[in-house]
C-alpha atoms as a PDB file:
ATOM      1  CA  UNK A   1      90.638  86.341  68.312  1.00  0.00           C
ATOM      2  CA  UNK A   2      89.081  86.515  71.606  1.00  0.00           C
ATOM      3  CA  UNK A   3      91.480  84.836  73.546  1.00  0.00           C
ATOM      4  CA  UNK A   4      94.212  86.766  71.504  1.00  0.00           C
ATOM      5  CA  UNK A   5      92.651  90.146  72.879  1.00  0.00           C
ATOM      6  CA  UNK A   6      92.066  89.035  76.399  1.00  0.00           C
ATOM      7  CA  UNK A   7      95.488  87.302  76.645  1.00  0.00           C
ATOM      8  CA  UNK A   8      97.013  91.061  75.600  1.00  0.00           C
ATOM      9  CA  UNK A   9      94.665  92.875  78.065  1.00  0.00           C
ATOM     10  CA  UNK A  10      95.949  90.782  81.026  1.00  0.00           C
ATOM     11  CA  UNK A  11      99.550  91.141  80.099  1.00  0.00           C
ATOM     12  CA  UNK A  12      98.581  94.249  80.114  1.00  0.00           C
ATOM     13  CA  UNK A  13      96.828  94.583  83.743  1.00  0.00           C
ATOM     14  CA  UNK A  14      99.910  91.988  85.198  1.00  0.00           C
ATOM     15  CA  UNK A  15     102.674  94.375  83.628  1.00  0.00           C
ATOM     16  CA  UNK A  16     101.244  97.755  84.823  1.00  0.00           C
ATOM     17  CA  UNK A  17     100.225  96.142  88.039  1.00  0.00           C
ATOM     18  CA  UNK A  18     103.830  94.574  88.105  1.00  0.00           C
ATOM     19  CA  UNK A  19     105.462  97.747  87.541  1.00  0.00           C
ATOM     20  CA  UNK A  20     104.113  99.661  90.400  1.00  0.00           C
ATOM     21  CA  UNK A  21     106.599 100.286  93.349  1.00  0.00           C
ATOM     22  CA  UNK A  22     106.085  99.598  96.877  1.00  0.00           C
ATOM     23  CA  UNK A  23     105.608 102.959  97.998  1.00  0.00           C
ATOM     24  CA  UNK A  24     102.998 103.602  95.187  1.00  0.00           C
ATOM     25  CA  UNK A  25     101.258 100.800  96.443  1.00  0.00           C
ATOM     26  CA  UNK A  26     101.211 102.085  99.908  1.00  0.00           C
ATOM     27  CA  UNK A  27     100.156 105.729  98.380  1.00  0.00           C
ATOM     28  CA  UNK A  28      97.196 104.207  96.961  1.00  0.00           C
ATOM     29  CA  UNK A  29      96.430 102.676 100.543  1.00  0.00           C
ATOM     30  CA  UNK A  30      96.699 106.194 102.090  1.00  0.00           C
ATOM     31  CA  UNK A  31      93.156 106.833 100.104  1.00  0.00           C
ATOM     32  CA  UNK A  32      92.903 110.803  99.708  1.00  0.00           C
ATOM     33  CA  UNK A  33      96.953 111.600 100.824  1.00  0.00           C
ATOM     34  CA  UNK A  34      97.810 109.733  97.299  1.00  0.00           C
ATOM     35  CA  UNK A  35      99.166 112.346  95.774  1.00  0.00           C
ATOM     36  CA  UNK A  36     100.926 113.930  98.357  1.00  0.00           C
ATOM     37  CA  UNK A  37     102.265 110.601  99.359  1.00  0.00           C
ATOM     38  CA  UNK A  38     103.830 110.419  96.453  1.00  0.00           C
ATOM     39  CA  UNK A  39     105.501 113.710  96.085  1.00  0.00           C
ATOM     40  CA  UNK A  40     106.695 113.437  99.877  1.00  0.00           C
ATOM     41  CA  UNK A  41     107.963 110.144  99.353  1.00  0.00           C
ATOM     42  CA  UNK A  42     110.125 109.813  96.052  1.00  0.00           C
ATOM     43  CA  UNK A  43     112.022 112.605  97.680  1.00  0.00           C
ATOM     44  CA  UNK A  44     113.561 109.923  99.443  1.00  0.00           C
ATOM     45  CA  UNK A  45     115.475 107.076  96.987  1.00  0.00           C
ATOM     46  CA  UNK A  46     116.192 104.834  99.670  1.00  0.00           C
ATOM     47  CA  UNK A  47     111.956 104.595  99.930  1.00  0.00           C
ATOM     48  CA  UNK A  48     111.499 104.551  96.603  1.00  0.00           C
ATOM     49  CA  UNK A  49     113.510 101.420  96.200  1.00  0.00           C
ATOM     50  CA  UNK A  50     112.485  99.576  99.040  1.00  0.00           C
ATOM     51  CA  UNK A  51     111.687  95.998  97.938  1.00  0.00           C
ATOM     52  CA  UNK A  52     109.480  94.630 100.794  1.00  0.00           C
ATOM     53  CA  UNK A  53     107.215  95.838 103.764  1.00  0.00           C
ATOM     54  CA  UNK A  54     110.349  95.802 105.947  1.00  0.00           C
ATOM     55  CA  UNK A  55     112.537  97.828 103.973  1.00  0.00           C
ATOM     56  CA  UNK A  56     109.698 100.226 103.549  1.00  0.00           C
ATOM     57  CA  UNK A  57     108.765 100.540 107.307  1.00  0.00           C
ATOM     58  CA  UNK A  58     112.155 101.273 108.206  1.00  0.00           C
ATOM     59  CA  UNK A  59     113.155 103.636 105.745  1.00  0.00           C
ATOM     60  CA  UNK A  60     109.718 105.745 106.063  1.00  0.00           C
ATOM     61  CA  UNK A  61     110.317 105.256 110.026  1.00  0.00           C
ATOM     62  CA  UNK A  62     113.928 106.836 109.471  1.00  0.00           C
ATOM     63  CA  UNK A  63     112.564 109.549 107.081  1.00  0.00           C
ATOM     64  CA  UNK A  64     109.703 110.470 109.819  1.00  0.00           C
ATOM     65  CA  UNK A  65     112.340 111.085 112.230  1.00  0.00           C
ATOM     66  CA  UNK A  66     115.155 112.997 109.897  1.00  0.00           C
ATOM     67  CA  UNK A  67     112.028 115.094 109.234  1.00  0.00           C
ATOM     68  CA  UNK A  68     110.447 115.461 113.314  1.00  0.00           C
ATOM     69  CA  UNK A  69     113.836 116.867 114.280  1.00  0.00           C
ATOM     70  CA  UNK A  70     114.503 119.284 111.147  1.00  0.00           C
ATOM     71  CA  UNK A  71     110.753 120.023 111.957  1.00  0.00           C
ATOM     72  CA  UNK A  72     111.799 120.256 115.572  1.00  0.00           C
ATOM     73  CA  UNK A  73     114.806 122.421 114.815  1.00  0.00           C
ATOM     74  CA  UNK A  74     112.766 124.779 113.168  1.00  0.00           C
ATOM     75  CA  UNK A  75     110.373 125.467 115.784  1.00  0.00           C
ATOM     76  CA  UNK A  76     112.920 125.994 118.075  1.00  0.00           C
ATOM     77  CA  UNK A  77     114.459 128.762 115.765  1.00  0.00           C
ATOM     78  CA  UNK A  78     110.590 130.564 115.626  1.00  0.00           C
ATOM     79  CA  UNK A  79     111.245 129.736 119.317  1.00  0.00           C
ATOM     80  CA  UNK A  80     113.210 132.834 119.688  1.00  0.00           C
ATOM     81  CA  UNK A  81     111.636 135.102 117.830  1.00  0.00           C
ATOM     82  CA  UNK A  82     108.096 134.667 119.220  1.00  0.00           C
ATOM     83  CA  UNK A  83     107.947 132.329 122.381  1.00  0.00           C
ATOM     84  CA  UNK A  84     104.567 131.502 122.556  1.00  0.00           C
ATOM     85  CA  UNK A  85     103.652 128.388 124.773  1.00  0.00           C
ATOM     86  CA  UNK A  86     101.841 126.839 121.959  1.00  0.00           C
ATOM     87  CA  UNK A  87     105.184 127.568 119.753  1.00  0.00           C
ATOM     88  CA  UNK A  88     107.413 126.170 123.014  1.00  0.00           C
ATOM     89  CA  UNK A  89     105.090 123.167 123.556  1.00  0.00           C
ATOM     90  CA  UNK A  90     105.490 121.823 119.881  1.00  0.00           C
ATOM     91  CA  UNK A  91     108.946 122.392 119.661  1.00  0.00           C
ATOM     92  CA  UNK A  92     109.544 120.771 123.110  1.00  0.00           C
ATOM     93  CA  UNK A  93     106.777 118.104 124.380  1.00  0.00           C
ATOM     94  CA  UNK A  94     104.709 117.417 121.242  1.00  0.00           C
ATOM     95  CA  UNK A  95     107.960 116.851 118.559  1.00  0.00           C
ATOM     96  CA  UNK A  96     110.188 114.805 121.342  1.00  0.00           C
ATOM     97  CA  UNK A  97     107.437 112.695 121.637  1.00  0.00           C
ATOM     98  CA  UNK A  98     106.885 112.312 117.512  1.00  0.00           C
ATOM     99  CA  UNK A  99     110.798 111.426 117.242  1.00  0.00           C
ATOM    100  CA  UNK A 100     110.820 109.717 119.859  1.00  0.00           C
ATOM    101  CA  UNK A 101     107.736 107.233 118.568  1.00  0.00           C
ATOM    102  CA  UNK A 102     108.945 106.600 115.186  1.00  0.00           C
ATOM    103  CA  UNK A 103     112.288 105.701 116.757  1.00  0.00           C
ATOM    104  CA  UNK A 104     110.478 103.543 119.200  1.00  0.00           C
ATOM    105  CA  UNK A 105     108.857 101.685 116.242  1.00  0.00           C
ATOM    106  CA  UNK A 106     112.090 101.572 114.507  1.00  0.00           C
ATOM    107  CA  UNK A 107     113.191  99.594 117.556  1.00  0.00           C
ATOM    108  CA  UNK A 108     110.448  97.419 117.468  1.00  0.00           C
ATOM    109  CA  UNK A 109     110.094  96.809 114.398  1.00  0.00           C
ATOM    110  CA  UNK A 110     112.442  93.152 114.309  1.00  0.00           C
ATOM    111  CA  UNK A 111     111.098  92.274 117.619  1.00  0.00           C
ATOM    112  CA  UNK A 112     107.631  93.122 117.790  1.00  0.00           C
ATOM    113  CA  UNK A 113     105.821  94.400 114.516  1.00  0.00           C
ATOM    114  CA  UNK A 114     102.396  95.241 116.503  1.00  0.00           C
ATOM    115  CA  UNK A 115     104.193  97.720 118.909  1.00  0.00           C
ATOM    116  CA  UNK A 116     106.418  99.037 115.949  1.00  0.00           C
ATOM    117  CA  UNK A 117     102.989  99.616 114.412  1.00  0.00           C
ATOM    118  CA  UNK A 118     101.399 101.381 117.545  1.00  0.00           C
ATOM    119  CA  UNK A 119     104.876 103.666 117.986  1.00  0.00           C
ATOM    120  CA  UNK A 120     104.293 104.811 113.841  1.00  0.00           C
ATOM    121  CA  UNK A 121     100.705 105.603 114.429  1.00  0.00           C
ATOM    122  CA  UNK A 122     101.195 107.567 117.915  1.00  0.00           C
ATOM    123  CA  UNK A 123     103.856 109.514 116.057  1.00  0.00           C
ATOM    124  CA  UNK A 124     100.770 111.462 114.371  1.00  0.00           C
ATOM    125  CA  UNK A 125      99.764 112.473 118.459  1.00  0.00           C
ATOM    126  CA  UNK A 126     102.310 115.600 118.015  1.00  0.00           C
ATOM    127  CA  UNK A 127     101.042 117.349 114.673  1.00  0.00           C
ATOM    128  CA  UNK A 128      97.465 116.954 115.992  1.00  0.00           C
ATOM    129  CA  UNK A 129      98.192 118.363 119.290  1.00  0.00           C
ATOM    130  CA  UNK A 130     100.654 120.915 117.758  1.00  0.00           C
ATOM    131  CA  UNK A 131      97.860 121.999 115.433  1.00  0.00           C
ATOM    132  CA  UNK A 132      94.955 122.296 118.171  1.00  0.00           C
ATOM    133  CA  UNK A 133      97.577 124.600 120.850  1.00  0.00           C
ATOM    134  CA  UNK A 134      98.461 126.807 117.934  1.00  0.00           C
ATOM    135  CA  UNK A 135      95.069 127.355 116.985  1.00  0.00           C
ATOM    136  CA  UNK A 136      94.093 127.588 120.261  1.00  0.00           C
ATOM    137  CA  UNK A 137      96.815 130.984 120.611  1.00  0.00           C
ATOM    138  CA  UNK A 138      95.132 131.921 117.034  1.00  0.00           C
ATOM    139  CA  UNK A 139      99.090 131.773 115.707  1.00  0.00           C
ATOM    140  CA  UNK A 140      99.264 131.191 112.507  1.00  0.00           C
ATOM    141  CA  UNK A 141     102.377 130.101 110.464  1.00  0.00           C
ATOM    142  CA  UNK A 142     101.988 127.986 107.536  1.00  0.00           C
ATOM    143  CA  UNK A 143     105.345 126.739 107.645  1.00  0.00           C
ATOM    144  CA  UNK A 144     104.800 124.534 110.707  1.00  0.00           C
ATOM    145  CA  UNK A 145     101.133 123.939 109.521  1.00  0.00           C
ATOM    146  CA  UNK A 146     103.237 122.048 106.407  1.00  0.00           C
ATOM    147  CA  UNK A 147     105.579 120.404 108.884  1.00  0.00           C
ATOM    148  CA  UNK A 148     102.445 118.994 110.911  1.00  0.00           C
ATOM    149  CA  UNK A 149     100.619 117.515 108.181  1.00  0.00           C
ATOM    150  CA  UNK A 150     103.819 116.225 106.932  1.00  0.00           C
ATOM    151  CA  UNK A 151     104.431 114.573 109.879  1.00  0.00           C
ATOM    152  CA  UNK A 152     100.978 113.231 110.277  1.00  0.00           C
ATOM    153  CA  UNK A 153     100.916 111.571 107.022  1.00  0.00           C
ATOM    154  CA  UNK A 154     104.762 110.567 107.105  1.00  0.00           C
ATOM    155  CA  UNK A 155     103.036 108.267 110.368  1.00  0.00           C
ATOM    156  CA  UNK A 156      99.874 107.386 108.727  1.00  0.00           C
ATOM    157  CA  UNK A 157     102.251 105.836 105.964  1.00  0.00           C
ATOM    158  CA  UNK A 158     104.609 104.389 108.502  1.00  0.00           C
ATOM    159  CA  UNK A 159     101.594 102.742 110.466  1.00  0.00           C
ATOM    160  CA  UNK A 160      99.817 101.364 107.145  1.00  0.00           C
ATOM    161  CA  UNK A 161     103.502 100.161 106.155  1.00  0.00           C
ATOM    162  CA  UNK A 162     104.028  98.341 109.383  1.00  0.00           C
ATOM    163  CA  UNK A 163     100.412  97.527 109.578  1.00  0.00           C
ATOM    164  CA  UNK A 164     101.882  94.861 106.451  1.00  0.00           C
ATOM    165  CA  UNK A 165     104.636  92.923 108.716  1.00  0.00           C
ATOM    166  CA  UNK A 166     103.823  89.519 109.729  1.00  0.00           C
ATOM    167  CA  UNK A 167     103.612  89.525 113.353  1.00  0.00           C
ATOM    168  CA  UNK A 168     105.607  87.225 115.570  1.00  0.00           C
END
């Protein structure tokens, strides 16, 4: 009887632990962003299906970048309407440098997994700094508030993702 029972709760554990995708793995490793994580991610299917640490890299890599230039794009449309420096540096400087990382660790990622893992980390620079020059103009728009913690935990997934390559 006691084997019977611990036998079933195993199978159990093995199944449930077994039926857990990559990216909800890598939501649990993002500690408090879990939840978030996951909404942001299943958005994407190609994530969502990704069967091992390089799949997932590259498709959260791609995803960080479709989402730094539609972030990008719409700073540059609040751009014209009020053209504060803070508003001008994020949608120059700070987000060509975020879509520019997580394509540079899309580049690397074949080659050289510890740089790819650097480029997806750096990538949260741009929120951060975004954040700090906005506040520091007291502007306040939630919509690019959204964008930059997006964006910062798009590259705290891609660096924990990459962070799970075997290096060369």
């Amino acid at each position: 009887m006691k084997f019977s029972l611990f036998f079933t709760l195993s199978s159990i554990l093995i199944v449930s632990h077994a039926s857990a995708s990559l990216y909800e793995e890598l939501c649990k490793a993002s500690g408090p962003d879990n939840t978030r994580c996951l909404q942001l991610l299943k958005s994407d299917p190609k994530i969502v299906s990704a069967k091992n640490y390089n799949e997932l890299s590259k498709t959260i890599l791609q995803f960080g970048v479709k989402k730094g230039i539609a972030g990008q794009n719409y700073m540059k449309e609040v751009m014209k309407t009020n053209p504060s420096s803070a508003i001008k540096q994020c949608a120059t400087v700070l987000y060509d440098g975020v879509v520019g990382s997580f394509k540079s660790s899309l580049g690397e990622l074949e080659v050289d997994p510890m740089t790819a893992n650097y480029d997806a980390k750096v990538a949260g620079d741009g929120p951060t700094t975004c954040d700090r020059a906005l506040a520091a103009e007291k502007i306040n728009n939630p919509k690019i508030a959204a964008i930059n913690s997006d964006i910062l935990l798009i590259s705290k997934l891609a660096y924990l993702a990459t962070d799970k390559l075997p290096q060369a």
